[in-house]
N, C-alpha and C. Protein backbone atom coordinates (compact mmCIF):
# COMPACT_ATOMS: atom_id res chain seq x y z
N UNK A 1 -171.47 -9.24 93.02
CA UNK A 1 -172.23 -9.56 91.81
C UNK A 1 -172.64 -11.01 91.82
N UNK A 2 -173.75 -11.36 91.37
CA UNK A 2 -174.37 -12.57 90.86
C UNK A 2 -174.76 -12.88 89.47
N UNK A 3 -174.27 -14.16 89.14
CA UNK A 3 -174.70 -14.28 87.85
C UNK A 3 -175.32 -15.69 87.86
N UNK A 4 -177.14 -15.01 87.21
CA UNK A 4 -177.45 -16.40 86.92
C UNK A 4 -177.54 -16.22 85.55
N UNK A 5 -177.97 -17.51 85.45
CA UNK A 5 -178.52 -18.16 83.90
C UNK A 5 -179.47 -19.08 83.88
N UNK A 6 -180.81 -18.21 83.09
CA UNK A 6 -181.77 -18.79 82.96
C UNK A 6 -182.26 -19.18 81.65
N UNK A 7 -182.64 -20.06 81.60
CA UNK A 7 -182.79 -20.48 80.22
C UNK A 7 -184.35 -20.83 80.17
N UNK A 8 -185.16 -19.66 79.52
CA UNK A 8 -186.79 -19.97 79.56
C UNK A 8 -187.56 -20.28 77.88
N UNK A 9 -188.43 -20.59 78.08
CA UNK A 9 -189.11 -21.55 77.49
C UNK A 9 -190.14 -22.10 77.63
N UNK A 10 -191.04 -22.18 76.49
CA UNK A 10 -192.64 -22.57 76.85
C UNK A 10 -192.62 -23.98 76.03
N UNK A 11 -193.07 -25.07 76.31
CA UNK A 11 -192.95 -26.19 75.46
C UNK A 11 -194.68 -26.75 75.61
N UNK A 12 -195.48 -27.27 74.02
CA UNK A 12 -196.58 -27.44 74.68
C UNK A 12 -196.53 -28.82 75.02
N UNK A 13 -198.05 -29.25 75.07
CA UNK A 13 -198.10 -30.74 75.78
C UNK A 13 -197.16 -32.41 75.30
N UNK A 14 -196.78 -31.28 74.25
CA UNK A 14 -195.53 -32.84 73.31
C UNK A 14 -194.21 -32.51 73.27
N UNK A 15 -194.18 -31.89 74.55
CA UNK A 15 -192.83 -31.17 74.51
C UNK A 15 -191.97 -30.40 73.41
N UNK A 16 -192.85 -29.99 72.29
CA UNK A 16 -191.80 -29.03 71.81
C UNK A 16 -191.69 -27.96 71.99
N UNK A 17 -190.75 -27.51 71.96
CA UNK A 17 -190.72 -25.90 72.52
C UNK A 17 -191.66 -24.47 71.50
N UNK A 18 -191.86 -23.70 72.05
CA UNK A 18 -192.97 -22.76 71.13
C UNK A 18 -192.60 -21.33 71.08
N UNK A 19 -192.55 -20.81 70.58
CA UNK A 19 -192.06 -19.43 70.23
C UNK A 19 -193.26 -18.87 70.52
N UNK A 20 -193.35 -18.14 71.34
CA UNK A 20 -194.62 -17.57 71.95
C UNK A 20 -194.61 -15.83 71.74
N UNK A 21 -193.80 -15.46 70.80
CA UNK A 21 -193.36 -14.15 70.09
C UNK A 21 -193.19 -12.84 71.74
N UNK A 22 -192.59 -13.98 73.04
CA UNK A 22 -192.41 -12.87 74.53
C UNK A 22 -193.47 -12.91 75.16
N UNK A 23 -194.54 -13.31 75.12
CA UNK A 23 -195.54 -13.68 76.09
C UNK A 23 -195.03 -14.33 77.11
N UNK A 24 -195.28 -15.39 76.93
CA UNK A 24 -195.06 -16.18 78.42
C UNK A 24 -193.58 -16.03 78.96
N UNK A 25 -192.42 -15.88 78.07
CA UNK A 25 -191.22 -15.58 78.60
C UNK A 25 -190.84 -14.10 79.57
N UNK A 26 -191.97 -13.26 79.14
CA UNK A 26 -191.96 -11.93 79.71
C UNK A 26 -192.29 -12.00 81.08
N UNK A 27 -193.58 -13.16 81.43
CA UNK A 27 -194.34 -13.57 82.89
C UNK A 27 -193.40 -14.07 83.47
N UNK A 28 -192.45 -15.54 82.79
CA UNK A 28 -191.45 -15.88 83.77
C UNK A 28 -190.57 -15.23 84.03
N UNK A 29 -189.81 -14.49 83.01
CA UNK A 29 -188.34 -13.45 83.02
C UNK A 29 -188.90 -12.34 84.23
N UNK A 30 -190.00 -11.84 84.59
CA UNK A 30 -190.50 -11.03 85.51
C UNK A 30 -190.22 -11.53 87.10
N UNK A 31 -190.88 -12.78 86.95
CA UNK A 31 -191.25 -13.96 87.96
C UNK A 31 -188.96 -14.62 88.67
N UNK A 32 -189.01 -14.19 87.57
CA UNK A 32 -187.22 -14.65 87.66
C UNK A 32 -186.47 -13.56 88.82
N UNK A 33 -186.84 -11.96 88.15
CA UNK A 33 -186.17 -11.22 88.80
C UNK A 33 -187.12 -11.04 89.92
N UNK A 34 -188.30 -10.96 90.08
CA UNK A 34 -188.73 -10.62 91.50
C UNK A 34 -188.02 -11.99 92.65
N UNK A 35 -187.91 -13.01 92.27
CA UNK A 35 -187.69 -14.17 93.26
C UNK A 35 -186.52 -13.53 93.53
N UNK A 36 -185.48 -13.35 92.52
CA UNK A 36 -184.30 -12.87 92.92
C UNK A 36 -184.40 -11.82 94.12
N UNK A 37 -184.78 -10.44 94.25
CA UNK A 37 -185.04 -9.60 94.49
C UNK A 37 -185.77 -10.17 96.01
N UNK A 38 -187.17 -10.87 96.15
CA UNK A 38 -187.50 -11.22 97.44
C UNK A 38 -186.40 -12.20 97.97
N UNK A 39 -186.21 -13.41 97.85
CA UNK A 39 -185.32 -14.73 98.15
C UNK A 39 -184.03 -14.27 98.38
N UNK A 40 -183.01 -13.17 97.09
CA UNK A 40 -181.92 -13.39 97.13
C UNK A 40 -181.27 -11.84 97.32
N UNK A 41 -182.18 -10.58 97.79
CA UNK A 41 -181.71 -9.92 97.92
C UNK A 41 -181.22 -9.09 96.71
N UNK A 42 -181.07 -9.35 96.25
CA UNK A 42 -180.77 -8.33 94.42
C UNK A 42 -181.31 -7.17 94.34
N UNK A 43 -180.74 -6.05 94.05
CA UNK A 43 -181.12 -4.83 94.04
C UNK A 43 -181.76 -4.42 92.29
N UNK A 44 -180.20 -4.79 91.69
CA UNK A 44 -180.28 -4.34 90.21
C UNK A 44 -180.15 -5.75 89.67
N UNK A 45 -180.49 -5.74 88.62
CA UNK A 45 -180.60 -6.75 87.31
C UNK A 45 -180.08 -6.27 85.79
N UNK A 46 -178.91 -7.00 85.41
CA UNK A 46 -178.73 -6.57 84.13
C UNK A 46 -179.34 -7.73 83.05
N UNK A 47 -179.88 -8.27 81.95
CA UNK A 47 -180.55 -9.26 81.16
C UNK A 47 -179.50 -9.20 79.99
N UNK A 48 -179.00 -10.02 79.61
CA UNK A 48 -178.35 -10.91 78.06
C UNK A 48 -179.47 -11.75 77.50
N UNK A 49 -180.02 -11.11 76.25
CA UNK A 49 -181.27 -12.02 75.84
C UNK A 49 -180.85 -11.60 74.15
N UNK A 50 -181.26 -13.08 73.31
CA UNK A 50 -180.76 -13.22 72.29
C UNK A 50 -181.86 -13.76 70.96
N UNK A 51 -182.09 -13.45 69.68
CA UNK A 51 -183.16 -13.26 68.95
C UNK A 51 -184.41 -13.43 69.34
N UNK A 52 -185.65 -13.62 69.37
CA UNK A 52 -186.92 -14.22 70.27
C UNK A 52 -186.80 -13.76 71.82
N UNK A 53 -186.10 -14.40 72.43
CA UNK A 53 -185.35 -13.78 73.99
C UNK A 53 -185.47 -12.77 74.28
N UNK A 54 -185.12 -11.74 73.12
CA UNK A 54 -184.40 -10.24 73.04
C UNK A 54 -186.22 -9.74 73.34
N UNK A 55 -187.08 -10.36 73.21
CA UNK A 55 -188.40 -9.83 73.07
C UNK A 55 -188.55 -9.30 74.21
N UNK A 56 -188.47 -10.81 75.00
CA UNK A 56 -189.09 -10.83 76.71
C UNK A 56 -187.98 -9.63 77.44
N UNK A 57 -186.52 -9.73 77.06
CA UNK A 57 -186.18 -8.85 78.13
C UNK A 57 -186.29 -7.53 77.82
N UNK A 58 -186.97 -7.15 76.52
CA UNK A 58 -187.07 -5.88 76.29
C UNK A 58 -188.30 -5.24 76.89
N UNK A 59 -189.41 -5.95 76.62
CA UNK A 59 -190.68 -5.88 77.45
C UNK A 59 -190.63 -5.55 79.30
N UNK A 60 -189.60 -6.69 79.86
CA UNK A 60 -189.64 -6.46 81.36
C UNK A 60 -188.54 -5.40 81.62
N UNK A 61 -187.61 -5.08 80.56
CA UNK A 61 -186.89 -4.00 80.68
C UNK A 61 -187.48 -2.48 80.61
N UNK A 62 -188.37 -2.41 79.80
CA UNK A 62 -189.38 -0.96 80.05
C UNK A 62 -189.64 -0.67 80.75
N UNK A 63 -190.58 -1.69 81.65
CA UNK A 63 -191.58 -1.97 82.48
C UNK A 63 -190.89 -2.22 84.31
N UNK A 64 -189.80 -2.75 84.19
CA UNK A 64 -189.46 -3.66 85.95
C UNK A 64 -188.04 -2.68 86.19
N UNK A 65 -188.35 -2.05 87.24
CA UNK A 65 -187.41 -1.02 87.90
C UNK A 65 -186.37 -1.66 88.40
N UNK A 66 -186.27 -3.02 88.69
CA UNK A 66 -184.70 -3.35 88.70
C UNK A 66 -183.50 -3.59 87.46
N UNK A 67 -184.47 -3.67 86.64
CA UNK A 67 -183.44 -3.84 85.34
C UNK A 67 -182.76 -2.26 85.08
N UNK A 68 -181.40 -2.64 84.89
CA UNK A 68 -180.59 -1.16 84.78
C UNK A 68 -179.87 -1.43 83.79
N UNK A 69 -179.52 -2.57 82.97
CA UNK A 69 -178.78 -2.61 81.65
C UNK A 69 -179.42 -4.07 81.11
N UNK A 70 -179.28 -3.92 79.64
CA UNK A 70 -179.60 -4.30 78.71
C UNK A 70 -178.89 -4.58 77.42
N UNK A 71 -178.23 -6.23 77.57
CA UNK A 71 -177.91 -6.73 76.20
C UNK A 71 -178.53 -7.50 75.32
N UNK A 72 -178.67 -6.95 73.81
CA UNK A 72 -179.65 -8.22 72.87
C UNK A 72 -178.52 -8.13 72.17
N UNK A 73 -179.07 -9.50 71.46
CA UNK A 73 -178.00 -9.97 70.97
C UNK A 73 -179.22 -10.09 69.61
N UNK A 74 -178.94 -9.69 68.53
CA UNK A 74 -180.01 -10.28 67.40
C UNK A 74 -181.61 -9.82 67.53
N UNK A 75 -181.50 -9.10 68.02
CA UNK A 75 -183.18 -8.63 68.54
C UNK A 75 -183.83 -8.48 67.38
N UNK A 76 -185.03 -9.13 67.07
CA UNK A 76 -185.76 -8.41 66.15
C UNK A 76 -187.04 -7.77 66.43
N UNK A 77 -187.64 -7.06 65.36
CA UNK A 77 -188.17 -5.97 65.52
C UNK A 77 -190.17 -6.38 65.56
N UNK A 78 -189.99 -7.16 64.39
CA UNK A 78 -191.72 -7.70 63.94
C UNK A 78 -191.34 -9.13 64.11
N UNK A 79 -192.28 -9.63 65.48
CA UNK A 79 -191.85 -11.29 66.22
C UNK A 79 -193.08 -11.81 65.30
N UNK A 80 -193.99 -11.44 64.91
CA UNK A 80 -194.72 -12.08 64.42
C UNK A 80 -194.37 -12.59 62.85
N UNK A 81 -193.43 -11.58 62.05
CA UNK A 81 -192.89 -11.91 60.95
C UNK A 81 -191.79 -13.69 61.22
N UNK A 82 -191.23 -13.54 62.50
CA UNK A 82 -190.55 -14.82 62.68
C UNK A 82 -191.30 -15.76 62.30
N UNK A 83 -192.47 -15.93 63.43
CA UNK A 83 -193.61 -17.08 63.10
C UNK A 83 -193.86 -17.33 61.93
N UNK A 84 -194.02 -16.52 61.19
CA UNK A 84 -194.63 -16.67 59.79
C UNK A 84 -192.91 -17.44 59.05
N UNK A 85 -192.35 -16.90 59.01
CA UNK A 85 -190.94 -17.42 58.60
C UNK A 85 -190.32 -18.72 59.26
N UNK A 86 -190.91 -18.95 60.54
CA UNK A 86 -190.51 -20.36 61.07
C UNK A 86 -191.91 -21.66 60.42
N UNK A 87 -193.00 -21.08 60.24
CA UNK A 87 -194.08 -21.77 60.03
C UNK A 87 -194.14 -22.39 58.11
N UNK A 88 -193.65 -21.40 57.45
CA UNK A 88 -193.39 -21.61 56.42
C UNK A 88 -192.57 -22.69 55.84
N UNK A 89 -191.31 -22.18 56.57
CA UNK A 89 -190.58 -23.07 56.62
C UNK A 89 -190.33 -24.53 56.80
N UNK A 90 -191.62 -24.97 57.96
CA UNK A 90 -191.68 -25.95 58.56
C UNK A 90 -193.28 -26.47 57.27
N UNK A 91 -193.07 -25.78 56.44
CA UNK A 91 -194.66 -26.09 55.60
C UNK A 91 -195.38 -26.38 56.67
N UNK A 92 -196.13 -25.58 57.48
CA UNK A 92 -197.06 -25.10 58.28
C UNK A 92 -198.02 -24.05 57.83
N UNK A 93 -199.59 -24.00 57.94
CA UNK A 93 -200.36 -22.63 57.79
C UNK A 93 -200.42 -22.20 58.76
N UNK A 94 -199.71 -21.16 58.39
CA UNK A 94 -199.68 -19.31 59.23
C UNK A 94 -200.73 -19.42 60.14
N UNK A 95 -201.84 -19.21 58.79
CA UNK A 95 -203.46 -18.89 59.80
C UNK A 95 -203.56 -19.95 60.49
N UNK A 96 -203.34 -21.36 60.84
CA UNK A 96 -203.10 -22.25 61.87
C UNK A 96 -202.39 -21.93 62.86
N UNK A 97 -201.32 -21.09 62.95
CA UNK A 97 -200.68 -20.88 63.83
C UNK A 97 -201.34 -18.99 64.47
N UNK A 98 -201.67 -18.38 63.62
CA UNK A 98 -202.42 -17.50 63.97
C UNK A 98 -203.31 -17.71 65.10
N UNK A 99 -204.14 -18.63 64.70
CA UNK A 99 -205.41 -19.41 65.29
C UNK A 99 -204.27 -19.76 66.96
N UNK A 100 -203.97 -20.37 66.78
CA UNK A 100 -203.22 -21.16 68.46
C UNK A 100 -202.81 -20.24 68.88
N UNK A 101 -201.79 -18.55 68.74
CA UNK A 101 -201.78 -17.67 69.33
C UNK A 101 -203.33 -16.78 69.80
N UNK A 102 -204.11 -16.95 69.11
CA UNK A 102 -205.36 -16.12 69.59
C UNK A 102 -206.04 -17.26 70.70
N UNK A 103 -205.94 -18.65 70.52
CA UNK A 103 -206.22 -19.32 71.36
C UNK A 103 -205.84 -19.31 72.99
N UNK A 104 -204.56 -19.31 73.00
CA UNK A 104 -203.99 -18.68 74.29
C UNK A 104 -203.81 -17.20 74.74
N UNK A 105 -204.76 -16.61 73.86
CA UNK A 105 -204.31 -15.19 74.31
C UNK A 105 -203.07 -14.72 74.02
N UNK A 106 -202.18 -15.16 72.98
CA UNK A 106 -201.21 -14.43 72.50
C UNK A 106 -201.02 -13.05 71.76
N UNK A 107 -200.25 -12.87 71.45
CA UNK A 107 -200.44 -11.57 70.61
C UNK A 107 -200.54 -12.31 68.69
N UNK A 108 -201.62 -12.06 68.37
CA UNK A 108 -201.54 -12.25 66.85
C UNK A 108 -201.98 -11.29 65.71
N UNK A 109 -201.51 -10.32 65.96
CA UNK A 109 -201.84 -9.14 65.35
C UNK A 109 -200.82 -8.62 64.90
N UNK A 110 -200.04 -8.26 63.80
CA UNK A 110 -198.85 -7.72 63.70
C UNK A 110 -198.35 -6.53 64.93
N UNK A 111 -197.35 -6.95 65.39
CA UNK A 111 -196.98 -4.86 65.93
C UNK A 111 -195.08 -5.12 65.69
N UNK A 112 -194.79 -4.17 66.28
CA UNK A 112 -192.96 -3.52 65.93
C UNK A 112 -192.89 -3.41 67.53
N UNK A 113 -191.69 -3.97 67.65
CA UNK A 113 -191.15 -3.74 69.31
C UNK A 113 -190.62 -2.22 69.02
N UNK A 114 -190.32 -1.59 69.80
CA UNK A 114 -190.03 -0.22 70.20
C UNK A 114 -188.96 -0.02 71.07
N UNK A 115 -187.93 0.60 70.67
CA UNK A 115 -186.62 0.82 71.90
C UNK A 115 -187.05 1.78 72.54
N UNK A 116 -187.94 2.09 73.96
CA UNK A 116 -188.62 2.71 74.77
C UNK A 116 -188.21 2.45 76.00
N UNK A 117 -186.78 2.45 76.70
CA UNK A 117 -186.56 2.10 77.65
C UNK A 117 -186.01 3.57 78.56
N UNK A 118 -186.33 3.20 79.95
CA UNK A 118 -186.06 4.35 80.90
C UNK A 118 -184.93 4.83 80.85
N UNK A 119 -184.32 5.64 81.39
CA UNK A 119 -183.14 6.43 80.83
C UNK A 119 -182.46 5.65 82.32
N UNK A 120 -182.71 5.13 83.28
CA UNK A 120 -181.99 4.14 83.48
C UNK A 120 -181.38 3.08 83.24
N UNK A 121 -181.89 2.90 82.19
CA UNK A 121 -181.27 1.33 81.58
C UNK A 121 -180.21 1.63 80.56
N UNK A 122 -179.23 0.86 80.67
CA UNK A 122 -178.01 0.96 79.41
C UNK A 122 -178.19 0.35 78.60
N UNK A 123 -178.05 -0.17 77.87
CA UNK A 123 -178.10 -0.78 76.08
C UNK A 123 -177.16 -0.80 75.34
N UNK A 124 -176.80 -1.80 75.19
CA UNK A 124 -175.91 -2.91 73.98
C UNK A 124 -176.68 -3.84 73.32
N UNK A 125 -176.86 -2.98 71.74
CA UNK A 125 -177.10 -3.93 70.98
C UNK A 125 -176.00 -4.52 70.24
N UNK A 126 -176.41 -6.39 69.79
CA UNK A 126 -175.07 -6.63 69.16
C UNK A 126 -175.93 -7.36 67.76
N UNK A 127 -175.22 -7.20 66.57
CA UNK A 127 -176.51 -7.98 65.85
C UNK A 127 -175.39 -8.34 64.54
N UNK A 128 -175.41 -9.78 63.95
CA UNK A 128 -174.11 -10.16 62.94
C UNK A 128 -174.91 -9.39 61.13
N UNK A 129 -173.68 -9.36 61.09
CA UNK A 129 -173.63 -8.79 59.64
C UNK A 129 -174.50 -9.77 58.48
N UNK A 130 -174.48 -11.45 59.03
CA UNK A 130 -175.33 -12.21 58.34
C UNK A 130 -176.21 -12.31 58.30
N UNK A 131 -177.07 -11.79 58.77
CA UNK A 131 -178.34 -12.59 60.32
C UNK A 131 -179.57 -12.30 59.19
N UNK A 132 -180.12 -13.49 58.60
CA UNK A 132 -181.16 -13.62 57.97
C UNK A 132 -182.73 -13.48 58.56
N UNK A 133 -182.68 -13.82 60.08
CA UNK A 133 -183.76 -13.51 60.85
C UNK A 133 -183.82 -11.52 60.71
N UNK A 134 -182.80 -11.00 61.13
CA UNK A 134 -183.16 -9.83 61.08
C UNK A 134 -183.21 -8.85 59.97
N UNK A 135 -183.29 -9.74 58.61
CA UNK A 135 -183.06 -9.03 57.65
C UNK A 135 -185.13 -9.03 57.02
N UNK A 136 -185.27 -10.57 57.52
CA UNK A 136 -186.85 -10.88 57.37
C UNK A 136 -187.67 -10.02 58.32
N UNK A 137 -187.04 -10.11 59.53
CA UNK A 137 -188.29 -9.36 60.41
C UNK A 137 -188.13 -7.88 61.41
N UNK A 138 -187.17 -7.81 60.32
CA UNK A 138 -186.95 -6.41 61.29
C UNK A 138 -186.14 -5.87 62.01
N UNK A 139 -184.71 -5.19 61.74
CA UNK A 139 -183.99 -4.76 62.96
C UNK A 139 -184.57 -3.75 63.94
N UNK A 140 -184.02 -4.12 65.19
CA UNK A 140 -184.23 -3.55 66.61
C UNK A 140 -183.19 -2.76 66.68
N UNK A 141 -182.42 -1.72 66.16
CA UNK A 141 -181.53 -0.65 66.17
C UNK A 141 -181.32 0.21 66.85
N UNK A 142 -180.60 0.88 67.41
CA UNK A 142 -180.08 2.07 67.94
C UNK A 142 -179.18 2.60 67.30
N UNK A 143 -178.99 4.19 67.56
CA UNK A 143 -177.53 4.33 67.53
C UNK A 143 -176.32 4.13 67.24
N UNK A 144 -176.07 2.81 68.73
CA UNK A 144 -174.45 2.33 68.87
C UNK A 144 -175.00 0.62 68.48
N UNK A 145 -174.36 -0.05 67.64
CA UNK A 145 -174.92 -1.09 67.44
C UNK A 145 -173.29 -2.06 66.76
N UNK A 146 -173.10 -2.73 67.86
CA UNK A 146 -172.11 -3.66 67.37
C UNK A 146 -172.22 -4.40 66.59
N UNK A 147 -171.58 -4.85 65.36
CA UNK A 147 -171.78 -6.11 64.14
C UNK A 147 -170.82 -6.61 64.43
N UNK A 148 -170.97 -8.57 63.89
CA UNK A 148 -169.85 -9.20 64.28
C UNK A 148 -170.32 -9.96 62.79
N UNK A 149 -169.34 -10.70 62.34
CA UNK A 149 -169.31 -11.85 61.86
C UNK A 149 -169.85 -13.25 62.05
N UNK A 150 -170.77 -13.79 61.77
CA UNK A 150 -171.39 -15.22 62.41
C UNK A 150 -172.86 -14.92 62.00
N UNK A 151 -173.40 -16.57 63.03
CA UNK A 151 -174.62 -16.59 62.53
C UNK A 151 -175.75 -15.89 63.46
N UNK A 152 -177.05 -16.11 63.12
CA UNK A 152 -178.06 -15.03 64.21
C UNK A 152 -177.50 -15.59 65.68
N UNK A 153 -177.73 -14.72 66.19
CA UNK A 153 -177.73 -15.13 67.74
C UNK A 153 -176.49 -15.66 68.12
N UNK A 154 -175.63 -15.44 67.80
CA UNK A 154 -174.14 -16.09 68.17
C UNK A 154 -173.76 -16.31 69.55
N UNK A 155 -174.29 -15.18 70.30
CA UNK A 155 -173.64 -15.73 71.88
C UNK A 155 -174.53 -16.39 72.86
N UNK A 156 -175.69 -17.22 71.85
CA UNK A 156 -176.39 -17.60 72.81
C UNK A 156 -177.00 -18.92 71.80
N UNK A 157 -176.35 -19.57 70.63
CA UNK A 157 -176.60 -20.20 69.93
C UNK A 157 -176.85 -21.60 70.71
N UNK A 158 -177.55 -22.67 70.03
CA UNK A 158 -177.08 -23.46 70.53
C UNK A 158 -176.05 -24.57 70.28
N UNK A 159 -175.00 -24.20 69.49
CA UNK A 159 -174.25 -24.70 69.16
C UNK A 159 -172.68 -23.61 69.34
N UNK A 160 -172.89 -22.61 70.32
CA UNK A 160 -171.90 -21.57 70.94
C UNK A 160 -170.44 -22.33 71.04
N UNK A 161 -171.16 -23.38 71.88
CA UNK A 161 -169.93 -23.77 72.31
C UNK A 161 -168.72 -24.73 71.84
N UNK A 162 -169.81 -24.84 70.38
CA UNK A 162 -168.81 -25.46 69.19
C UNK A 162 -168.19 -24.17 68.74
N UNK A 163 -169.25 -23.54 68.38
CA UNK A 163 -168.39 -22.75 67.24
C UNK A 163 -168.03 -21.85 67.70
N UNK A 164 -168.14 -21.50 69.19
CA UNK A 164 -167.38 -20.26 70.12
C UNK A 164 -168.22 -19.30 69.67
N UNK A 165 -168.21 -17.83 70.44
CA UNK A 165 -168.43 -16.92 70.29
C UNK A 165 -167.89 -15.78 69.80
N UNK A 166 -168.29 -15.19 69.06
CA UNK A 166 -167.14 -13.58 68.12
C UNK A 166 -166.78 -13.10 69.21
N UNK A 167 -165.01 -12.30 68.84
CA UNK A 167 -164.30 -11.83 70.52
C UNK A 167 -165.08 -10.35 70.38
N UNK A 168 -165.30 -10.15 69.36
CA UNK A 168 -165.87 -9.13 69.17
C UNK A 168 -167.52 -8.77 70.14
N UNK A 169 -167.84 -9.72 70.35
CA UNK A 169 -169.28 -10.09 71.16
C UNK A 169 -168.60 -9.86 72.53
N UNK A 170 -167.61 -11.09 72.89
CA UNK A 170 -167.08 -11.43 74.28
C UNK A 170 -166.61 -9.71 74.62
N UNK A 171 -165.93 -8.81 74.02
CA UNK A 171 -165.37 -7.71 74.55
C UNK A 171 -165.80 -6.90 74.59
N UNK A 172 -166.79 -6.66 73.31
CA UNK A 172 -167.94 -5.62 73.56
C UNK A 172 -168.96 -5.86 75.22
N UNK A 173 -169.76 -6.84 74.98
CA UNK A 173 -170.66 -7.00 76.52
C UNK A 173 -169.41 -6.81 77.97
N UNK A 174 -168.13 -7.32 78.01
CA UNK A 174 -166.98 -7.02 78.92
C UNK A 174 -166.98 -5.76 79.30
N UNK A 175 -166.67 -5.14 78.11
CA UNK A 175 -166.35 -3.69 78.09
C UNK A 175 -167.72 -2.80 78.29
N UNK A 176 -168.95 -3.11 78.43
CA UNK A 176 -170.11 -2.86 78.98
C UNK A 176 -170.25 -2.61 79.99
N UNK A 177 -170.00 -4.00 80.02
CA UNK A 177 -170.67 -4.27 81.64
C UNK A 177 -169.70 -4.03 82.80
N UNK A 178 -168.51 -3.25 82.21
CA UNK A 178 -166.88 -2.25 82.94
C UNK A 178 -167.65 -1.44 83.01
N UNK A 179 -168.23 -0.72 81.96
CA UNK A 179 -168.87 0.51 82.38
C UNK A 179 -169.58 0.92 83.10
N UNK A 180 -170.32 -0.09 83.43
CA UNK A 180 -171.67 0.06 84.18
C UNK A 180 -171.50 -0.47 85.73
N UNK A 181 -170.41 -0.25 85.89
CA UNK A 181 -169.52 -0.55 87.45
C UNK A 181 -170.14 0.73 87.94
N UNK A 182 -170.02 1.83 87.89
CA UNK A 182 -170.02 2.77 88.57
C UNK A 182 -171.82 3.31 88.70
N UNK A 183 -172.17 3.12 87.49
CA UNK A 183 -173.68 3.08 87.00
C UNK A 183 -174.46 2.62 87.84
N UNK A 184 -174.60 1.45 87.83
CA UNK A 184 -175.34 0.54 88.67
C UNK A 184 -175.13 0.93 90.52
N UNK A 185 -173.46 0.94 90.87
CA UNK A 185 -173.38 1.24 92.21
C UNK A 185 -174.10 1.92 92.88
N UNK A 186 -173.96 3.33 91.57
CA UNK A 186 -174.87 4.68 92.39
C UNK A 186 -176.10 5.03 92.19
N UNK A 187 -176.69 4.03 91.16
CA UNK A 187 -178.22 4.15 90.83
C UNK A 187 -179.01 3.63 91.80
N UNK A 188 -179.74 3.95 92.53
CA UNK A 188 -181.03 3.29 93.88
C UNK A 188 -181.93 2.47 92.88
């Protein structure tokens, strides 16, 4: 097994970083596992991706035949409701920010992500009982859906490593990704 960690991100020309509602994170997160795959030999790919995040690996998870499991952590459902909720916030106009996604060819049209993944792929969703992002824009649900205590995005916060992660997070993805020992081995 290999484990990387990638940490992607679009920042524009003043370096701040941009929520690009999985666009451009979907091109690199793609661009991530094929290098793997040519360069490093990798067969299968499992993705840990966490609110916004949860976009891109859900997208290359439909779509890219090496991905065979799948953890979000906080996924939400309508990315464009974020924008509007991060833009607000920041007393920003929407339709300004509307405008710069249609500019780059983003997506600026409302849509709903969709749990549409191949019956190869496993899935763990984990999403906290607080989580104000997903109460605004939408849960990404299944089924089996772990709740923890804490704030959005807990195991991938950026402040994790203050405030640690729920064991409840740490043992659930553990106890996953035990399972998927045998899964992955025998899947081509």
């Amino acid at each position: 097994s290999l484990l990387t960690v990638v940490e992607l991100g679009v920042r524009n020309p003043d370096g701040q970083l941009l929520v690009t509602a999985g666009r451009w994170e979907t091109l690199l997160l793609w661009q991530v596992i094929d290098y793997m795959i040519t360069c490093l030999g990798i067969q299968q790919v499992g993705l840990i991706a966490a609110s916004h995040g949860a976009i891109a690996a859900l997208l290359v998870a439909q779509l890219h035949p090496a991905v065979k499991a799948l953890v979000l952590d906080s996924p939400i459902a309508q990315p464009l409701d974020l924008l509007r909720y991060l833009s607000e916030s920041r007393q920003e106009e929407f339709s300004l920010v509307l405008h710069q996604l249609k500019e780059h060819h983003l997506p600026y049209h409302p849509f709903t992500l969709e749990l549409k993944l191949p019956p190869s792929v496993q899935l763990l969703i984990l999403e906290s009982q607080e989580d104000t992002f997903t109460r605004l824009c939408g849960h990404l649900s299944t089924h089996h859906v772990v709740t923890y205590k804490g704030g959005h995005a807990a195991t991938m916060r950026h402040d994790s490593m203050t405030r640690g992660i729920p064991s409840v997070c740490t043992e659930s993805i553990g106890e996953f990704l035990s399972s998927l020992t045998g899964h992955l081995c025998n899947d081509p």
